[in-house]
C-alpha atoms as a PDB file:
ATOM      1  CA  UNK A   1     -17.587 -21.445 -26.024  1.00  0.00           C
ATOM      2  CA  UNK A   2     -20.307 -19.465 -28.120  1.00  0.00           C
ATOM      3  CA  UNK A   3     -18.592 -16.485 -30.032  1.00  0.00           C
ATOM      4  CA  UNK A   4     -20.995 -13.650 -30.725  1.00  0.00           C
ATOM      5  CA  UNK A   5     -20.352 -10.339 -31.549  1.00  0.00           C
ATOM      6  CA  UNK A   6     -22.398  -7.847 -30.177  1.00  0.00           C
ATOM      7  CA  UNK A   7     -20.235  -4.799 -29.568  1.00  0.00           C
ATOM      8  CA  UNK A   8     -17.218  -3.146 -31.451  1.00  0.00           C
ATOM      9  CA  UNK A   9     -15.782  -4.279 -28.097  1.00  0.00           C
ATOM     10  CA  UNK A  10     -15.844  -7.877 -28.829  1.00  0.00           C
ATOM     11  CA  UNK A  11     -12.915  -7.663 -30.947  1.00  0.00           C
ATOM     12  CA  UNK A  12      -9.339  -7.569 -30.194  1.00  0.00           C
ATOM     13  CA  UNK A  13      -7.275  -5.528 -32.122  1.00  0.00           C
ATOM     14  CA  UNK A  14      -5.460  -7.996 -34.048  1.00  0.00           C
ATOM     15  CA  UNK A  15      -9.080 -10.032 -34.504  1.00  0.00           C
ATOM     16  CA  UNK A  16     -10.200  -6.659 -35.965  1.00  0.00           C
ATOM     17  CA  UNK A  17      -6.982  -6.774 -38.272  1.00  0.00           C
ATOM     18  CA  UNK A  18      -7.616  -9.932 -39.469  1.00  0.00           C
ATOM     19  CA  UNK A  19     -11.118  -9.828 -40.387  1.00  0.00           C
ATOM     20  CA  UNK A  20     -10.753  -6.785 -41.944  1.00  0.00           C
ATOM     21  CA  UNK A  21      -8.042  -8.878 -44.414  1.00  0.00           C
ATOM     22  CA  UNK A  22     -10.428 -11.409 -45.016  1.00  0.00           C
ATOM     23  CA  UNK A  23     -13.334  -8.810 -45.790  1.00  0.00           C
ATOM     24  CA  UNK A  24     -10.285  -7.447 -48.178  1.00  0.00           C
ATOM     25  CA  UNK A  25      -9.689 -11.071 -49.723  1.00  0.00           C
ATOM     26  CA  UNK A  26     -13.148 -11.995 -50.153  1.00  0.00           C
ATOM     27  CA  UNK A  27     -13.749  -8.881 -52.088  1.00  0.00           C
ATOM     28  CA  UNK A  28     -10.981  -9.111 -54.684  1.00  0.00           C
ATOM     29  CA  UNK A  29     -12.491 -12.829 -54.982  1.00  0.00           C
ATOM     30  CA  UNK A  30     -15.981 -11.849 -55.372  1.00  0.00           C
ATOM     31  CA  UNK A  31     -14.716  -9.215 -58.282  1.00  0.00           C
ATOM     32  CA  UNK A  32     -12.854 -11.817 -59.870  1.00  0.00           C
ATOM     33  CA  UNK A  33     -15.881 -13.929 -60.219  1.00  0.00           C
ATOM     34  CA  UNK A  34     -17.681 -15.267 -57.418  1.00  0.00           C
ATOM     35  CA  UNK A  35     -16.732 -17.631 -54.400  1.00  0.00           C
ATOM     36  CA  UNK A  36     -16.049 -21.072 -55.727  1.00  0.00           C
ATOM     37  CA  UNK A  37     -15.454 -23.137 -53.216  1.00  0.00           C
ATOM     38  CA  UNK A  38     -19.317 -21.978 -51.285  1.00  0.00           C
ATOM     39  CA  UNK A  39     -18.007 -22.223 -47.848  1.00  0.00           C
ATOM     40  CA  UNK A  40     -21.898 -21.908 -46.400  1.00  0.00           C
ATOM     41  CA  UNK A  41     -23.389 -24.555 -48.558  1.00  0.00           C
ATOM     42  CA  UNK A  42     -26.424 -25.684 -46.738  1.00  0.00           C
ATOM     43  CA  UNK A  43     -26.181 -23.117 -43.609  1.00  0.00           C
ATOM     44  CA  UNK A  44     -28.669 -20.718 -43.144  1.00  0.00           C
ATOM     45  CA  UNK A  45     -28.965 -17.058 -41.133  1.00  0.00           C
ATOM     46  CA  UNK A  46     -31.757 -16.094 -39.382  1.00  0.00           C
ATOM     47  CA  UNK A  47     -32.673 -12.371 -39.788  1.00  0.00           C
ATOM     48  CA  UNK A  48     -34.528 -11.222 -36.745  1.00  0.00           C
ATOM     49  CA  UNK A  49     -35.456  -7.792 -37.904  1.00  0.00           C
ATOM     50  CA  UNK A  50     -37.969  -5.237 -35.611  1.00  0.00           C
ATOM     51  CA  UNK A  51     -36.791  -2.510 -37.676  1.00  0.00           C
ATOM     52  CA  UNK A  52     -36.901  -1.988 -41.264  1.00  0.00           C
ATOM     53  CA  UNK A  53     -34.029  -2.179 -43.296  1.00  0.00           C
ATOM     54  CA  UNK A  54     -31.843  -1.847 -46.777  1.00  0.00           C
ATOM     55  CA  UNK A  55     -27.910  -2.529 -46.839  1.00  0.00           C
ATOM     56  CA  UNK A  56     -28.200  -4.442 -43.592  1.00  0.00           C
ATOM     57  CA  UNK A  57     -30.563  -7.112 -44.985  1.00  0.00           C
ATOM     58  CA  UNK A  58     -30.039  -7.376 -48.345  1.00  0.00           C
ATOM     59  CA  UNK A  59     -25.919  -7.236 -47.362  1.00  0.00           C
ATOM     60  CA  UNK A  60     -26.403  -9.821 -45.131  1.00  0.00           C
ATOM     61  CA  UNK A  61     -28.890 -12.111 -47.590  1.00  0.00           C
ATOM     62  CA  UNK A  62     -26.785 -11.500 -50.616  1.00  0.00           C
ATOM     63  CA  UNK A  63     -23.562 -12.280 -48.705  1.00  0.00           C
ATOM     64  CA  UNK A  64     -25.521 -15.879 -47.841  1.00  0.00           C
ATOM     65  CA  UNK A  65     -26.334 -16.822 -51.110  1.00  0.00           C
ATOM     66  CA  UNK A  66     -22.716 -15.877 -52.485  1.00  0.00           C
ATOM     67  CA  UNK A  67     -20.909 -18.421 -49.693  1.00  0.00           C
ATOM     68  CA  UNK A  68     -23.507 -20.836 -51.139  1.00  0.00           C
ATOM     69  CA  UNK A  69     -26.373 -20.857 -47.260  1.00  0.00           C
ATOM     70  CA  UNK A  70     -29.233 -18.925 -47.032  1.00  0.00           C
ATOM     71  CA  UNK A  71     -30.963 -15.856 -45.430  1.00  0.00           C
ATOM     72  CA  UNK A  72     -34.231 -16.548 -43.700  1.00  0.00           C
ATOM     73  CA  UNK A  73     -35.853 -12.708 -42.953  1.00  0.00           C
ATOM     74  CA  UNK A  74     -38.334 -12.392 -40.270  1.00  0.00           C
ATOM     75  CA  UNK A  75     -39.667  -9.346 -39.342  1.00  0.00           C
ATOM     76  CA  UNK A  76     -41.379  -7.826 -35.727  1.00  0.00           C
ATOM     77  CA  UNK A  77     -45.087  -9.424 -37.528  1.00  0.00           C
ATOM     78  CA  UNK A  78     -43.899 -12.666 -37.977  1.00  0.00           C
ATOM     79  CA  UNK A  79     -42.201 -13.043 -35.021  1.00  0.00           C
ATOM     80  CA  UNK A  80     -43.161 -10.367 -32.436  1.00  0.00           C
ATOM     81  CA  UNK A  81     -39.895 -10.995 -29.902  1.00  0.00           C
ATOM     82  CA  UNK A  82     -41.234 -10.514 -26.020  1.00  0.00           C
ATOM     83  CA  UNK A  83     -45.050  -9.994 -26.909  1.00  0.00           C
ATOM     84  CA  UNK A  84     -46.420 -13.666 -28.750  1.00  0.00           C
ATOM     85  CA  UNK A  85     -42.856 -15.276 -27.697  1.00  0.00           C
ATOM     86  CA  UNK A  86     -40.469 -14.493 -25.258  1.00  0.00           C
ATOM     87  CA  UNK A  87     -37.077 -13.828 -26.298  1.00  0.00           C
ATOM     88  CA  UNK A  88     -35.143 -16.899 -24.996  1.00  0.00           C
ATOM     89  CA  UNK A  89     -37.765 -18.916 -26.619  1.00  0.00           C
ATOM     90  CA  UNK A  90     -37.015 -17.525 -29.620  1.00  0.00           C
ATOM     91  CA  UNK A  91     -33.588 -18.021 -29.357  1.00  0.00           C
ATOM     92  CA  UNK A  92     -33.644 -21.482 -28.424  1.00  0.00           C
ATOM     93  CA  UNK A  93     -36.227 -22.350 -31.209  1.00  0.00           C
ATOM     94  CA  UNK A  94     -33.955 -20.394 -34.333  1.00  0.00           C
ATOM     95  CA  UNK A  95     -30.796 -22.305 -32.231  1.00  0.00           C
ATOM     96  CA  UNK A  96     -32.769 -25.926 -33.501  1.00  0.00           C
ATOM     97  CA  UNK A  97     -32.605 -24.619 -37.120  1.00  0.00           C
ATOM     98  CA  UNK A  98     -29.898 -21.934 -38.578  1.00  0.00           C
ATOM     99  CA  UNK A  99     -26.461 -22.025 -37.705  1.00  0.00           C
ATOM    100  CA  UNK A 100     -26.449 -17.821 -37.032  1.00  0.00           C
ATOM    101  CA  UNK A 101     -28.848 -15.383 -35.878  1.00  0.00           C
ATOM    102  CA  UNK A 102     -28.592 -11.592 -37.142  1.00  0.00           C
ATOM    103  CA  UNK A 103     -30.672  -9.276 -35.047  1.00  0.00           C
ATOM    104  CA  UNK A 104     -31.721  -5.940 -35.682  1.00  0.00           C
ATOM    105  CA  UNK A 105     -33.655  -4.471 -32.731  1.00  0.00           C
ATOM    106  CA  UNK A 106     -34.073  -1.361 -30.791  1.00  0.00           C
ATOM    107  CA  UNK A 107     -32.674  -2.545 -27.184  1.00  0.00           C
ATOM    108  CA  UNK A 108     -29.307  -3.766 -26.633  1.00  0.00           C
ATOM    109  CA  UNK A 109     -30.564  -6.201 -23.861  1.00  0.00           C
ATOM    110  CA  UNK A 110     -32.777  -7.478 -26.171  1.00  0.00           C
ATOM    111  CA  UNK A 111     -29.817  -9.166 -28.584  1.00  0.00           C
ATOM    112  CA  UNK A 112     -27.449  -9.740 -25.406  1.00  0.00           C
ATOM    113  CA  UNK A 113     -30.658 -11.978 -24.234  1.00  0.00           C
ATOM    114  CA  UNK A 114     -30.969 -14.115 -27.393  1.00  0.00           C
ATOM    115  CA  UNK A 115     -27.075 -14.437 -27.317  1.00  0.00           C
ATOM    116  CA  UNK A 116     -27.260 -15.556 -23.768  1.00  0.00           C
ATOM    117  CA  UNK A 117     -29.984 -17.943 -24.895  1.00  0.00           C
ATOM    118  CA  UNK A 118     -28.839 -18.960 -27.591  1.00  0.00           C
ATOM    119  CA  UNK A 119     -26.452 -22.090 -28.761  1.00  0.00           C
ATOM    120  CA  UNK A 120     -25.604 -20.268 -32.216  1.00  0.00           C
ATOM    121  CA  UNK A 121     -23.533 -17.091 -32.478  1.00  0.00           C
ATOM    122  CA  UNK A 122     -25.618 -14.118 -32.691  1.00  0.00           C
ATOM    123  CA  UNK A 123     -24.448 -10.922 -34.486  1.00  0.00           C
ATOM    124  CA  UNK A 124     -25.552  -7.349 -32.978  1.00  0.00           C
ATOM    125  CA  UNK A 125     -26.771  -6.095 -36.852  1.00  0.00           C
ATOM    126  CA  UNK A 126     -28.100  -2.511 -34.661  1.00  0.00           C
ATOM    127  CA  UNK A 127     -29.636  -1.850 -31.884  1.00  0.00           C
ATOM    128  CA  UNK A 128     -29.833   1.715 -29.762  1.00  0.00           C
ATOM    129  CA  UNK A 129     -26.281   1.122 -28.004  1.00  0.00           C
ATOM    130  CA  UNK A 130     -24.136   0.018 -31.342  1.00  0.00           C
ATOM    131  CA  UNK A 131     -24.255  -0.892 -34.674  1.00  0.00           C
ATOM    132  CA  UNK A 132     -20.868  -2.783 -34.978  1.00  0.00           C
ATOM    133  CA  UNK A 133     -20.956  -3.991 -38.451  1.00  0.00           C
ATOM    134  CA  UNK A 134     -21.474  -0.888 -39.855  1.00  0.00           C
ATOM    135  CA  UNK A 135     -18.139   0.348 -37.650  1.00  0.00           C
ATOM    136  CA  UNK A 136     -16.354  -2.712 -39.961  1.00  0.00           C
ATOM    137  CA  UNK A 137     -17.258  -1.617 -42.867  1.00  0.00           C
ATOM    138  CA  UNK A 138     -16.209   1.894 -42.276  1.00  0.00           C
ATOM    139  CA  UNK A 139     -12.879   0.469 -41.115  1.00  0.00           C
ATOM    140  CA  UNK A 140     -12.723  -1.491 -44.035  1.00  0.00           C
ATOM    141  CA  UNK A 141     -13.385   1.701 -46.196  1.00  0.00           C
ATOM    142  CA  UNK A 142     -10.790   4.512 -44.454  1.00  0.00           C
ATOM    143  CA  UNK A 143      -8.465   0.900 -45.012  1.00  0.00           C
ATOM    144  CA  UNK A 144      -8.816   1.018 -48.600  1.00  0.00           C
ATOM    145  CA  UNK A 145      -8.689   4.856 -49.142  1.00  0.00           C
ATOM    146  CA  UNK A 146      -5.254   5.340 -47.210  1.00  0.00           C
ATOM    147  CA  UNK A 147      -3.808   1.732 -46.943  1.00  0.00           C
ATOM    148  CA  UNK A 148      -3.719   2.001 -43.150  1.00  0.00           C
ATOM    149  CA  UNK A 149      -5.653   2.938 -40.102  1.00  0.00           C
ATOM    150  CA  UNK A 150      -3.074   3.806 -37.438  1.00  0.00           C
ATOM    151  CA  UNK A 151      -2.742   7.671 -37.082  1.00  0.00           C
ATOM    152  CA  UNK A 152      -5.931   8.407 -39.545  1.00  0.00           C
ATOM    153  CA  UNK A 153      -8.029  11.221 -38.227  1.00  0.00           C
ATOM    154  CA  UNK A 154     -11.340  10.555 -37.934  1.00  0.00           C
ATOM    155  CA  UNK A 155     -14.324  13.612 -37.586  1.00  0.00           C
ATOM    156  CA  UNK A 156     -17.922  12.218 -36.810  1.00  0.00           C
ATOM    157  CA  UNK A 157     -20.305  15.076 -36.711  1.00  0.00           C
ATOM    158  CA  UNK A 158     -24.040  15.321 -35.078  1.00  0.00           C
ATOM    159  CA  UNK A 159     -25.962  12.766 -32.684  1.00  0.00           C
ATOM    160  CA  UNK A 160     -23.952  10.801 -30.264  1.00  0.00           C
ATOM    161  CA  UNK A 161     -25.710   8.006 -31.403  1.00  0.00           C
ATOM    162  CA  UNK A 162     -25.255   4.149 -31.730  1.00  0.00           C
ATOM    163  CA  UNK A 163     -23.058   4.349 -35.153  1.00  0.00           C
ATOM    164  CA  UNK A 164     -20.683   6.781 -33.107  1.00  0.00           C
ATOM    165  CA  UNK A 165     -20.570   4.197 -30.240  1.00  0.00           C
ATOM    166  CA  UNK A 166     -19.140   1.728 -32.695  1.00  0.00           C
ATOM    167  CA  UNK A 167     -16.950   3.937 -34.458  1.00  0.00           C
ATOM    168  CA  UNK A 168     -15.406   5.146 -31.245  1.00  0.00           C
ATOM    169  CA  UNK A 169     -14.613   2.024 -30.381  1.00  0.00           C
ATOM    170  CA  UNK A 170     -13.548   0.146 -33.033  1.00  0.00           C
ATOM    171  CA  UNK A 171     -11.621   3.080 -34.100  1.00  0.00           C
ATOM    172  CA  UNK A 172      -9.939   3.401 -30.807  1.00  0.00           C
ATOM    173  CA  UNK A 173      -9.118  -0.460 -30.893  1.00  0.00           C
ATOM    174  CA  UNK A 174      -7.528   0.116 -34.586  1.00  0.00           C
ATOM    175  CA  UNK A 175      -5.664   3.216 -33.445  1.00  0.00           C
ATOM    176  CA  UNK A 176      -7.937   5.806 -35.493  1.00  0.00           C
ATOM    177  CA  UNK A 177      -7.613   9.016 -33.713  1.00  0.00           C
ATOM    178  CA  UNK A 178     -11.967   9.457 -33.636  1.00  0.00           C
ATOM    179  CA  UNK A 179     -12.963  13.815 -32.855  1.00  0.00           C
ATOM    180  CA  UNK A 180     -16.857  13.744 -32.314  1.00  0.00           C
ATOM    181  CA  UNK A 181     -18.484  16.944 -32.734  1.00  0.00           C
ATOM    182  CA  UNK A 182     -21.925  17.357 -31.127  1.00  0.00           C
ATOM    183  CA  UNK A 183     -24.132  19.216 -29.538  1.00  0.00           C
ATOM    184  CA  UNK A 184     -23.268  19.176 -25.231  1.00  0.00           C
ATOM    185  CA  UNK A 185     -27.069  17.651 -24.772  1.00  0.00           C
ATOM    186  CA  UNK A 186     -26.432  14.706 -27.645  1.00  0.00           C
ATOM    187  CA  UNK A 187     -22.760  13.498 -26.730  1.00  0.00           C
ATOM    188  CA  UNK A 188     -22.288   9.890 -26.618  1.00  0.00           C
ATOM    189  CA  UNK A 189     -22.545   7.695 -23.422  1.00  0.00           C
ATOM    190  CA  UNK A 190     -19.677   8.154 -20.905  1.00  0.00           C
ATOM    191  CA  UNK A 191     -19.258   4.913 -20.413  1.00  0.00           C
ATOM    192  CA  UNK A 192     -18.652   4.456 -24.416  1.00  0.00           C
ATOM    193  CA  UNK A 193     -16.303   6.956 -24.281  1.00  0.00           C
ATOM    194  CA  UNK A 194     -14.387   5.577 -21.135  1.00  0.00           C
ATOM    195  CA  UNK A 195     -13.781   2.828 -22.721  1.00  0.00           C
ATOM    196  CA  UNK A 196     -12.687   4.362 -25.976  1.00  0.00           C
ATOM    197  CA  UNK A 197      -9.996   5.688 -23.842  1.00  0.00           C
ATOM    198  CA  UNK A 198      -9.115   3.264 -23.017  1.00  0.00           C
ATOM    199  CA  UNK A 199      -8.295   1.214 -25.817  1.00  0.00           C
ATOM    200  CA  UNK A 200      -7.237   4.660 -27.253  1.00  0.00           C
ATOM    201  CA  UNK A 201      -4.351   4.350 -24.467  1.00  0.00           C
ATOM    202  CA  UNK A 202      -2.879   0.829 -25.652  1.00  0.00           C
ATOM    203  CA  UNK A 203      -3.150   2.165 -29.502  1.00  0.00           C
ATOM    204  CA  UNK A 204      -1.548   5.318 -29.324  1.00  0.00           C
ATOM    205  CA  UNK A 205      -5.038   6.825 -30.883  1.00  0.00           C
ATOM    206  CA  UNK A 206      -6.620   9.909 -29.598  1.00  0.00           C
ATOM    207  CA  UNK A 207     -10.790  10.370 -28.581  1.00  0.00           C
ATOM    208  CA  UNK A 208     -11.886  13.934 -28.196  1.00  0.00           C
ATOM    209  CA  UNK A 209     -15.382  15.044 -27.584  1.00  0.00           C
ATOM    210  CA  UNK A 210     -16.210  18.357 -28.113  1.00  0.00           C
ATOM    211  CA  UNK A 211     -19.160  20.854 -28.458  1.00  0.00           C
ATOM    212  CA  UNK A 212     -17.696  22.529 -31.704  1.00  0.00           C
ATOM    213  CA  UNK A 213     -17.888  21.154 -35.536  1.00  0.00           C
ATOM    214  CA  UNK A 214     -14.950  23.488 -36.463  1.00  0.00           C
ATOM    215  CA  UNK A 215     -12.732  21.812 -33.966  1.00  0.00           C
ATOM    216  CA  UNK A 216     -13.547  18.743 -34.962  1.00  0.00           C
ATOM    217  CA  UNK A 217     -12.479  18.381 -38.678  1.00  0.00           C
ATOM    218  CA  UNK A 218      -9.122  20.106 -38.233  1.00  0.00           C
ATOM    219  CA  UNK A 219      -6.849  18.071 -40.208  1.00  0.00           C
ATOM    220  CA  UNK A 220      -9.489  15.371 -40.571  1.00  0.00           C
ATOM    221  CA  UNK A 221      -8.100  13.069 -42.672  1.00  0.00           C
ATOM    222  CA  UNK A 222     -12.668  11.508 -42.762  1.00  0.00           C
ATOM    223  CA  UNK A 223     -15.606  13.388 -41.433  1.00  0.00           C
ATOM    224  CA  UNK A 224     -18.886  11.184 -40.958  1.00  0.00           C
ATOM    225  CA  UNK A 225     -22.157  12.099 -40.030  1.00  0.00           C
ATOM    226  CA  UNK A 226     -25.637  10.527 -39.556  1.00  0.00           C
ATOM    227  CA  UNK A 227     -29.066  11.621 -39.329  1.00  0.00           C
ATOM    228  CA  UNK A 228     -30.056  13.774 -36.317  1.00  0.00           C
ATOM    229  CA  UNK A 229     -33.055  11.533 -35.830  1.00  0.00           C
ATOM    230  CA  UNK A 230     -32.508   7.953 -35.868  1.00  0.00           C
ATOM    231  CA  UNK A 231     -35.069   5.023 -36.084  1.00  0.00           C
ATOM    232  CA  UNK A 232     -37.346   5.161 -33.256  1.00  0.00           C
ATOM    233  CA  UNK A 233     -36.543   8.956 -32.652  1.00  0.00           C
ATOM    234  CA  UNK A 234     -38.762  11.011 -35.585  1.00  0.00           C
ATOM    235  CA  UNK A 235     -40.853  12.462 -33.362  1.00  0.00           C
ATOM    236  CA  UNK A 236     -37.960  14.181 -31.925  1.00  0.00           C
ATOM    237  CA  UNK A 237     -37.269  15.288 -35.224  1.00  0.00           C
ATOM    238  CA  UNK A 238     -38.467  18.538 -34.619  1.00  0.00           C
ATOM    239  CA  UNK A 239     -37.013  19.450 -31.364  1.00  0.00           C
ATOM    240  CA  UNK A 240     -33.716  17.923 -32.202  1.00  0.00           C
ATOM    241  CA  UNK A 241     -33.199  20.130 -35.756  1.00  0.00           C
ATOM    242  CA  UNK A 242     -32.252  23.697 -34.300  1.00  0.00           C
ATOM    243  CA  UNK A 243     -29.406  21.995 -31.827  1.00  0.00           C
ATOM    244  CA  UNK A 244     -28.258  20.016 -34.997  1.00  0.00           C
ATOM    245  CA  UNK A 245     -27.981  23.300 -37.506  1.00  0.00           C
ATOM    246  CA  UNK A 246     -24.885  24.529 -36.487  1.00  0.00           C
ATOM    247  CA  UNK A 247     -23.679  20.755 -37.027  1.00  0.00           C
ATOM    248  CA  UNK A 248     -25.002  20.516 -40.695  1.00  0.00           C
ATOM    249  CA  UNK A 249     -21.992  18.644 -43.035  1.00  0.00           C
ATOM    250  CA  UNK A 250     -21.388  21.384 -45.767  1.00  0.00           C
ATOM    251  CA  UNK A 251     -18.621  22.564 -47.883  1.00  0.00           C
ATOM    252  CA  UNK A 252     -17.890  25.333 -45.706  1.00  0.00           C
ATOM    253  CA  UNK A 253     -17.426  22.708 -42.979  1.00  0.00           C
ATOM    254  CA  UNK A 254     -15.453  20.467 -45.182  1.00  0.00           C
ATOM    255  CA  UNK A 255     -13.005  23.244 -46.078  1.00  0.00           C
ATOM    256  CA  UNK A 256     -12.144  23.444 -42.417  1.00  0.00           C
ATOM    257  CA  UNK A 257     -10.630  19.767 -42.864  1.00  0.00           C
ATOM    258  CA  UNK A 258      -7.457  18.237 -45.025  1.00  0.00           C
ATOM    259  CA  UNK A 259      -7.567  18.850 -48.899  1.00  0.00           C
ATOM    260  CA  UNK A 260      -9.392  15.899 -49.955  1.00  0.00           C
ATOM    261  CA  UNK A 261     -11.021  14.769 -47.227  1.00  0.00           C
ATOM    262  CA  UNK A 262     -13.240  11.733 -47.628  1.00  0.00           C
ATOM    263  CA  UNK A 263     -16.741  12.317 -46.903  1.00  0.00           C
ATOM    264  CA  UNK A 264     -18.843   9.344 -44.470  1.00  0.00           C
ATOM    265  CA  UNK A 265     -22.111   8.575 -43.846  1.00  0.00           C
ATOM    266  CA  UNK A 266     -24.101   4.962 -43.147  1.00  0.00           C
ATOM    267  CA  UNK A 267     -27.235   6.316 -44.494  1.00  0.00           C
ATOM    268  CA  UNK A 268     -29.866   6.499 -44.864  1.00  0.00           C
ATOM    269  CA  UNK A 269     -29.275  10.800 -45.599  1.00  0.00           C
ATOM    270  CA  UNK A 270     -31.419  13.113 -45.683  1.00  0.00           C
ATOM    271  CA  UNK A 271     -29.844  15.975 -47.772  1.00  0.00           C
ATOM    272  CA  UNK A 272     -30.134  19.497 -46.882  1.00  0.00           C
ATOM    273  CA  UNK A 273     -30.013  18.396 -43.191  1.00  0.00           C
ATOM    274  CA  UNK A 274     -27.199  16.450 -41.493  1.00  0.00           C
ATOM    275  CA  UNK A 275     -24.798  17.014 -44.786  1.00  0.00           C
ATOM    276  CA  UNK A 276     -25.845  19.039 -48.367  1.00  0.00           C
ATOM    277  CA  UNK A 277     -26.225  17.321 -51.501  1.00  0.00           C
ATOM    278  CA  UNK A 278     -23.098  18.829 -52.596  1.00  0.00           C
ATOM    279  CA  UNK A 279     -21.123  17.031 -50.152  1.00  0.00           C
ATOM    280  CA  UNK A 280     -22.621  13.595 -50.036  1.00  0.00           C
ATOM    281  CA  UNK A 281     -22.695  13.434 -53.968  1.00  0.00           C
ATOM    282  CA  UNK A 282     -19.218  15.517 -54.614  1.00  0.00           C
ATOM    283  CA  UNK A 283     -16.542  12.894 -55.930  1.00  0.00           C
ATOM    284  CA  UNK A 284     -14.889  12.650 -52.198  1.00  0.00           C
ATOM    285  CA  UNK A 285     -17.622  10.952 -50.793  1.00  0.00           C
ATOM    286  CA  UNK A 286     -17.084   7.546 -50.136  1.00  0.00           C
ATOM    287  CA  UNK A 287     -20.506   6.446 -48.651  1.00  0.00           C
ATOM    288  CA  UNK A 288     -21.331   3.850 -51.045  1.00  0.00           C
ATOM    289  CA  UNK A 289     -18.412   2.205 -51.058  1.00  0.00           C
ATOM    290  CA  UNK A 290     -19.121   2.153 -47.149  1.00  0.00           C
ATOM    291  CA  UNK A 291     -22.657   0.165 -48.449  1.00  0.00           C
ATOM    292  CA  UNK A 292     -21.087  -1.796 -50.375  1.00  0.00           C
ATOM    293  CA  UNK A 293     -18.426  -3.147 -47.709  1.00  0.00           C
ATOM    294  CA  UNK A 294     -21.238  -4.183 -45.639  1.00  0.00           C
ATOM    295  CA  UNK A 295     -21.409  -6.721 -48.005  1.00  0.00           C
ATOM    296  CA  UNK A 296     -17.707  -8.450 -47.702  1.00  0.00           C
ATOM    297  CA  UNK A 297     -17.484  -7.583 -43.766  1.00  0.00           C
ATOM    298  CA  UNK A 298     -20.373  -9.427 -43.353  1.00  0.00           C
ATOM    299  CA  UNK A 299     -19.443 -12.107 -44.829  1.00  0.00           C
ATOM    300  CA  UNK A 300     -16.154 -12.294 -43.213  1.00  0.00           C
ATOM    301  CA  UNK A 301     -17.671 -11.919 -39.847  1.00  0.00           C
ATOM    302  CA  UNK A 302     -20.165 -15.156 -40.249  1.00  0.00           C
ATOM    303  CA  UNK A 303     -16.745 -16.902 -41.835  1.00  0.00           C
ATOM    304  CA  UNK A 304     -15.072 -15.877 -38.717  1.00  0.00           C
ATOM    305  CA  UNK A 305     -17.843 -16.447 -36.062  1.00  0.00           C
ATOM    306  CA  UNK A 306     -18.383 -19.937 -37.590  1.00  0.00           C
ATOM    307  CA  UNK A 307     -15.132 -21.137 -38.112  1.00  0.00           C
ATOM    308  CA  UNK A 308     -15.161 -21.818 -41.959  1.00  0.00           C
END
């Protein structure tokens, strides 16, 4: 059976483990020097973009070339998914020549339909429900900074968007007690959360949703936040800023939280909105290294998917 991964969901807990180890392993090798042994030598990835992009391509394309296969980026004008060619077609067409699909779109029924078309594993690489390998690489990140996840305390801060959907998930799944902090009309999807629970339940993790910031980072151990408009949503930007304010990542926030309190974001930030300069430059801020496990994640997860 095709494997995909399309959701935060897909992955059991001790699949989670594990490909967080190999993201680990294939890290300390790339540092070393490079993969030698080019596990992806003459396998390519398709890169069905219909929204622009920075760490998700070039993470994804980099990671290629390092296992020794190949990124092929195609963007909404080359291909134009549901309006010169239907979805399934494309699918079945990219299924006849690349050996994994990456899509980045703004439905989630539009990558569930190439995966159910598909004869290839497809990777969810964002879409308006989830953005699951950004979730990994956050993992991967609180991982490194406290040598565990079980127990951490996790604050995300502003839009119950797609990037909170993962984290509550995954983190749930990993036994990361996740606190979201957002304004009542912005809280993530019930059904998101339900299931969060649930997981939450077999992990002994916690998920809390709640209208107040303060509340939130209490003993956070992380606080993330994201932009209060994503893609797709700027002309909302406006209307959305005066409910965000009181959500705003700043040192007086931060102070609320555990002495050294690592500071998340998936970017891109805009400064002097969802989080101050201050805080997303200060020297607890972790966000880059959070860009640059996109990079190893991503190539563990293609390893993974494809067997190698």
């Amino acid at each position: 059976m095709i494997r995909h991964y399309l959701s935060a969901a897909d992955l059991t807990r001790a699949e989670a483990e594990a490909l967080l180890e190999r993201a680990l392993l294939l890290k300390a090798e790339w540092q070393r020097g490079g993969h030698a042994d080019r596990p992806l030598q003459g396998k390519t990835l398709a890169l069905v973009f219909e929204k622009p992009s920075l760490r998700t391509r070039v993470a994804f394309e980099a990671g290629m070339t390092q296992l020794g296969g190949h990124g092929s980026y195609l963007s909404a004008n080359d291909i134009d998914m549901g309006g010169r060619e239907s979805v399934p077609d494309v699918a079945r067409n990219l299924s006849r020549w690349v050996q994994v699909i990456a899509a980045r779109v703004f439905r989630h029924a539009t990558v569930a339909e190439l995966a159910q078309h598909a004869t290839v594993p497809v990777i969810n690489a964002l879409c308006d429900r989830e953005h699951p390998c950004q979730a990994l690489a956050d993992m991967l990140t609180l991982r490194e900074q406290y040598g565990r996840l079980q127990g951490l305390r996790l604050a995300y801060i502003g839009d119950g968007n797609n990037v909170c959907h993962s984290l509550l998930l995954l983190g749930a799944i990993l036994g990361v007690n996740v606190t979201v902090g957002c304004p009542p009309d912005y809280r993530p999807d019930p059904e998101i959360v339900a299931r969060a629970e649930q997981y939450a339940g077999e992990t002994d993790a916690t998920i809390t949703i709640t209208s107040s910031p303060t509340e939130a980072v209490e003993a956070a151990d992380a606080i993330y936040t994201d932009v209060w408009a994503s893609m797709g949503q700027e002309h909302e930007a406006a209307r959305r800023r005066p409910a965000f304010q009181p959500y705003q990542v700043n040192t007086q926030l931060v102070a609320l939280a555990r002495p050294g309190v690592r500071i998340m974001h998936c970017l891109p930030a805009h400064r002097g909105e969802e989080i101050t300069a201050e805080v997303i430059d200060g020297s607890d801020s972790v966000v880059f290294d959070q860009a640059e496990n996109r990079l190893h994640v991503q190539k563990a997860l293609i390893l993974t998917l494809l067997g190698s």
